[in-house]
Protein backbone atom coordinates (compact mmCIF):
# COMPACT_ATOMS: atom_id res chain seq x y z
CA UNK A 1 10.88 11.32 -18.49
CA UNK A 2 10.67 7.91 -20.06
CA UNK A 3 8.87 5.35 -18.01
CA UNK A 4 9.98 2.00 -18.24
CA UNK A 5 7.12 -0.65 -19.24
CA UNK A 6 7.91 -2.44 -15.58
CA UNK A 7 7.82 1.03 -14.03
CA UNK A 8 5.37 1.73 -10.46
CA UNK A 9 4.50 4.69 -12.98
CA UNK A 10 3.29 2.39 -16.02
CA UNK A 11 1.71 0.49 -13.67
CA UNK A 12 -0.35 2.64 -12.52
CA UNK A 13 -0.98 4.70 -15.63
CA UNK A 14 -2.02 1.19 -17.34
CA UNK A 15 -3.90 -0.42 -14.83
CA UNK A 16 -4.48 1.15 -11.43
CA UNK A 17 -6.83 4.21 -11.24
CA UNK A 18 -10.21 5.20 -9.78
CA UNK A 19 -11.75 4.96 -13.30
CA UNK A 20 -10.45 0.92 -14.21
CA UNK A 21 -13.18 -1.26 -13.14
CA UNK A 22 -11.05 -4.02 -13.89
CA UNK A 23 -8.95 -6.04 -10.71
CA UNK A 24 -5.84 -6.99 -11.53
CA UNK A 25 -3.41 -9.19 -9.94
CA UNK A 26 0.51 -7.89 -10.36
CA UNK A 27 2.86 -10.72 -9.12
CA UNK A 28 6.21 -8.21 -8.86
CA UNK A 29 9.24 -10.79 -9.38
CA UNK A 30 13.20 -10.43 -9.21
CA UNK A 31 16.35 -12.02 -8.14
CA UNK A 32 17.30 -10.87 -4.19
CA UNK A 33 18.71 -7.81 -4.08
CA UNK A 34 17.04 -6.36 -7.64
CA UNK A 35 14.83 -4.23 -6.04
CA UNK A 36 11.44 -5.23 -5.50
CA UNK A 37 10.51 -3.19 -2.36
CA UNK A 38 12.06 -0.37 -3.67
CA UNK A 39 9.63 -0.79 -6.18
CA UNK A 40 6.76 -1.30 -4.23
CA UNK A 41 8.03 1.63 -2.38
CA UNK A 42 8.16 3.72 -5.68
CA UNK A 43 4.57 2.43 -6.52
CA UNK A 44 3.22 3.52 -3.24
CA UNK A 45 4.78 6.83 -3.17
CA UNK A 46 3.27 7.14 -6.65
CA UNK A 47 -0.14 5.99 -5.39
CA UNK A 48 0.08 8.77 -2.79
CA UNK A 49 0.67 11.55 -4.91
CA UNK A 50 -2.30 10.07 -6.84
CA UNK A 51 -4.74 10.33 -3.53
CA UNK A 52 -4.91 6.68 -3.83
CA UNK A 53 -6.78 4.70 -0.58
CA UNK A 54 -3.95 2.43 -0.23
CA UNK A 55 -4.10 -0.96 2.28
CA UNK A 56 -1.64 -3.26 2.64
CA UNK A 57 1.91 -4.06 4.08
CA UNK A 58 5.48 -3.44 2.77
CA UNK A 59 8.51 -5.07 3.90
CA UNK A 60 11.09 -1.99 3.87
CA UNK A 61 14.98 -2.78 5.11
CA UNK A 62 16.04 -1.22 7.97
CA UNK A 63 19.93 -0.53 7.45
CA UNK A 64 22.75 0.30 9.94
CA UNK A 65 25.96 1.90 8.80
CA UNK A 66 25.05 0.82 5.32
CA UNK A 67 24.76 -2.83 6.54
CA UNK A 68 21.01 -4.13 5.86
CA UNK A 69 20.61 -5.22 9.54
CA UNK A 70 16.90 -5.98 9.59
CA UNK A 71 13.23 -6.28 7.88
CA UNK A 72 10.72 -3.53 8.75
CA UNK A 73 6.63 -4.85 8.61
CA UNK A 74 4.88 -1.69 7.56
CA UNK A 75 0.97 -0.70 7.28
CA UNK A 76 0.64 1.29 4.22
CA UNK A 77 -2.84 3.02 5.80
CA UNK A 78 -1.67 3.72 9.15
CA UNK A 79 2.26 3.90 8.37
CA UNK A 80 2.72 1.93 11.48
CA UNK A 81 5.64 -0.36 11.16
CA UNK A 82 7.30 -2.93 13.37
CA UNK A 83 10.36 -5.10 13.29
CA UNK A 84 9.74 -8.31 11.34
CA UNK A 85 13.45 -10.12 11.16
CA UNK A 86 16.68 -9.85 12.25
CA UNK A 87 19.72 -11.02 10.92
CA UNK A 88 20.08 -14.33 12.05
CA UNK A 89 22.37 -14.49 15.08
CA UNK A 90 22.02 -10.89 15.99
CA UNK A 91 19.03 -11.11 17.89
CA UNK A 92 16.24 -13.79 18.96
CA UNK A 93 14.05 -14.23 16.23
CA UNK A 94 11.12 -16.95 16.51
CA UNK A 95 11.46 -18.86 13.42
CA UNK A 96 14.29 -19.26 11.20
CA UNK A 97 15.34 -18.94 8.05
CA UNK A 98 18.28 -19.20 6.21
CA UNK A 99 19.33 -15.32 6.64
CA UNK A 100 16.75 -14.16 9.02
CA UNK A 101 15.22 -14.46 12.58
CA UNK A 102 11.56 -13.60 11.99
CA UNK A 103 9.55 -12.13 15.06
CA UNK A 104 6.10 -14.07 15.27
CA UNK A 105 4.46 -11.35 17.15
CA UNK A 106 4.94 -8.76 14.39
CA UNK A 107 3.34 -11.46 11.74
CA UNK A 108 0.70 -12.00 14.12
CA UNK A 109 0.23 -8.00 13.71
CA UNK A 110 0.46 -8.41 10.09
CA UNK A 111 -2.30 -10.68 9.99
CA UNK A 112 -4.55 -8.98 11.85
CA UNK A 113 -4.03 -5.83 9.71
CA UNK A 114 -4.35 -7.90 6.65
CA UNK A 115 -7.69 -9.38 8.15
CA UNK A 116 -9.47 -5.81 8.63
CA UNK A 117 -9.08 -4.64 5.19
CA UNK A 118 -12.27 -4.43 3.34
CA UNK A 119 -11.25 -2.22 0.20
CA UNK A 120 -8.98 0.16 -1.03
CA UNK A 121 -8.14 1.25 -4.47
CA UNK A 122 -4.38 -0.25 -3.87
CA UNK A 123 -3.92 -3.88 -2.30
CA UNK A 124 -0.11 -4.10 -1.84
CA UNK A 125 1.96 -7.01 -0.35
CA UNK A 126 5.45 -6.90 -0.08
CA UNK A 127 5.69 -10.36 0.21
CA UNK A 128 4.44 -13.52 -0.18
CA UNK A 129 7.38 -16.61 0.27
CA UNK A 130 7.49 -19.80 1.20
CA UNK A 131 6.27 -19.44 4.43
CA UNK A 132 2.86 -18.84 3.25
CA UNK A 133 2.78 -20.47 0.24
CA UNK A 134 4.54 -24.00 1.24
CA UNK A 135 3.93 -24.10 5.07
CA UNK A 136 0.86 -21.98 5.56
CA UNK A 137 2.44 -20.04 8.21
CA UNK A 138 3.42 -16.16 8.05
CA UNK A 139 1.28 -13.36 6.45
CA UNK A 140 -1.37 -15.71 5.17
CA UNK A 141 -4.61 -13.49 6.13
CA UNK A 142 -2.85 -11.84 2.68
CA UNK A 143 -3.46 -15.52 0.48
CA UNK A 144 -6.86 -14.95 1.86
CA UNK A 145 -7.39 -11.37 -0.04
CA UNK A 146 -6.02 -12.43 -3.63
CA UNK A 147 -7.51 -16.11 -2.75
CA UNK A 148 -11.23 -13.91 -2.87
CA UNK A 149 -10.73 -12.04 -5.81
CA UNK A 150 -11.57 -8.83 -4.05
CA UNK A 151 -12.38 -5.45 -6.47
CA UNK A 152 -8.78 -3.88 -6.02
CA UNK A 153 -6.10 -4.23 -8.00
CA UNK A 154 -3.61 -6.16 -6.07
CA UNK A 155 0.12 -6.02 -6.20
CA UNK A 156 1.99 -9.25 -4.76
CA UNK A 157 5.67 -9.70 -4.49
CA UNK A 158 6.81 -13.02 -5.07
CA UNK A 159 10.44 -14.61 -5.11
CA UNK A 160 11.59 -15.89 -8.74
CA UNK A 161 11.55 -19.30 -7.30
CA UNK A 162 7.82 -19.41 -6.01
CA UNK A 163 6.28 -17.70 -9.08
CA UNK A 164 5.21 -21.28 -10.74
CA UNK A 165 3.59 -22.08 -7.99
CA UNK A 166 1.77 -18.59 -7.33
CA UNK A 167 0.36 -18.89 -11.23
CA UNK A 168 -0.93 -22.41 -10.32
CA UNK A 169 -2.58 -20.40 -7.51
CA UNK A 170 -4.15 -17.43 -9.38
CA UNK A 171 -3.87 -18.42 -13.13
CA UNK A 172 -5.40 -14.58 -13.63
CA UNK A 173 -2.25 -13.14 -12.18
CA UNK A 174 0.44 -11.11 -14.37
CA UNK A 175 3.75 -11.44 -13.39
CA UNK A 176 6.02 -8.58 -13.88
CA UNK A 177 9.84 -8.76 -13.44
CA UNK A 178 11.70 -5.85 -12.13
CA UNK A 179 14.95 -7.42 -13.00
CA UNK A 180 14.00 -6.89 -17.02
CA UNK A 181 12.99 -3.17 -16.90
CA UNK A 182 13.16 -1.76 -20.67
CA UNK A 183 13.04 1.57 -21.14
CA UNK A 184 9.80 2.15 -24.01
């Protein structure tokens, strides 16, 4: 099997193991709907199989009837997972967006998940938008982690639009672009 050089697997294989003493920063980067949890998903899975100590959240859809209904807010130790948005107008959310009604209670849990992690071999945040980076509101106990440089490797995803901004941020960061997967 051919890995792609944007792959969870050549990401790992390249730069995430027990033996690489060397933190990275992976800012993962697409156009909505090109996959980027799925990825993070993949990576995770990957990570897993590897015996990986993974921390971190992920941001999985929750789907009715093939209809993407919701946003799931899930700790990748503990595999706990709450609701973090609904489709806007479906149910009452606590702060809007443009698509979603986010629930401040389950970003409130995020936070505090985000603020007891001390080190794993996996950082992964699934993701970082404008809430955190323009209004300091959201997941932002996560800007905190890649803010400190910790000794993970760290795997951020970040919205096309924000990425200028998140390299003025952490100038180490490399940005990788699902959306452009070659196959080597």
């Amino acid at each position: 099997m051919q890995l792609s050089k944007n792959s969870p697997g050549a990401l790992l294989a390249s730069s995430i193991s027990p033996n690489n003493n060397k933190p990275k920063l992976q800012l993962v980067t697409g156009p909505r709907g090109s996959g980027k949890t799925l990825w993070c998903m993949d990576l995770v899975r990957r990570a897993h199989v590897r015996g990986l100590n993974l921390c971190g959240l992920i941001s999985p859809a929750i789907f009715l009837n093939d209809k993407k209904i919701g946003i799931g807010l899930k700790d990748l130790k503990t595999g706990e997972q709450h609701r973090l948005a609904y489709r806007k107008g479906d149910e009452n959310g606590d702060i809007q967006t443009q698509d979603w009604q986010m629930v401040a209670e389950t970003m409130e849990w995020g936070n505090s998940v985000l603020e007891q992690i001390e080190s794993c071999d996996l950082f992964v945040l699934d993701e970082i938008g404008p809430f955190e980076l323009d209004h300091g509101i959201g997941l932002v106990a996560g800007l905190e982690i890649i803010d400190k440089a910790k000794d993970f490797p760290c795997v951020v995803v970040i919205r096309p639009s924000l990425i200028k901004k998140a390299l003025a941020r952490w100038h180490w960061a490399e940005v990788l672009d699902v959306s452009t997967e070659i196959a080597l």
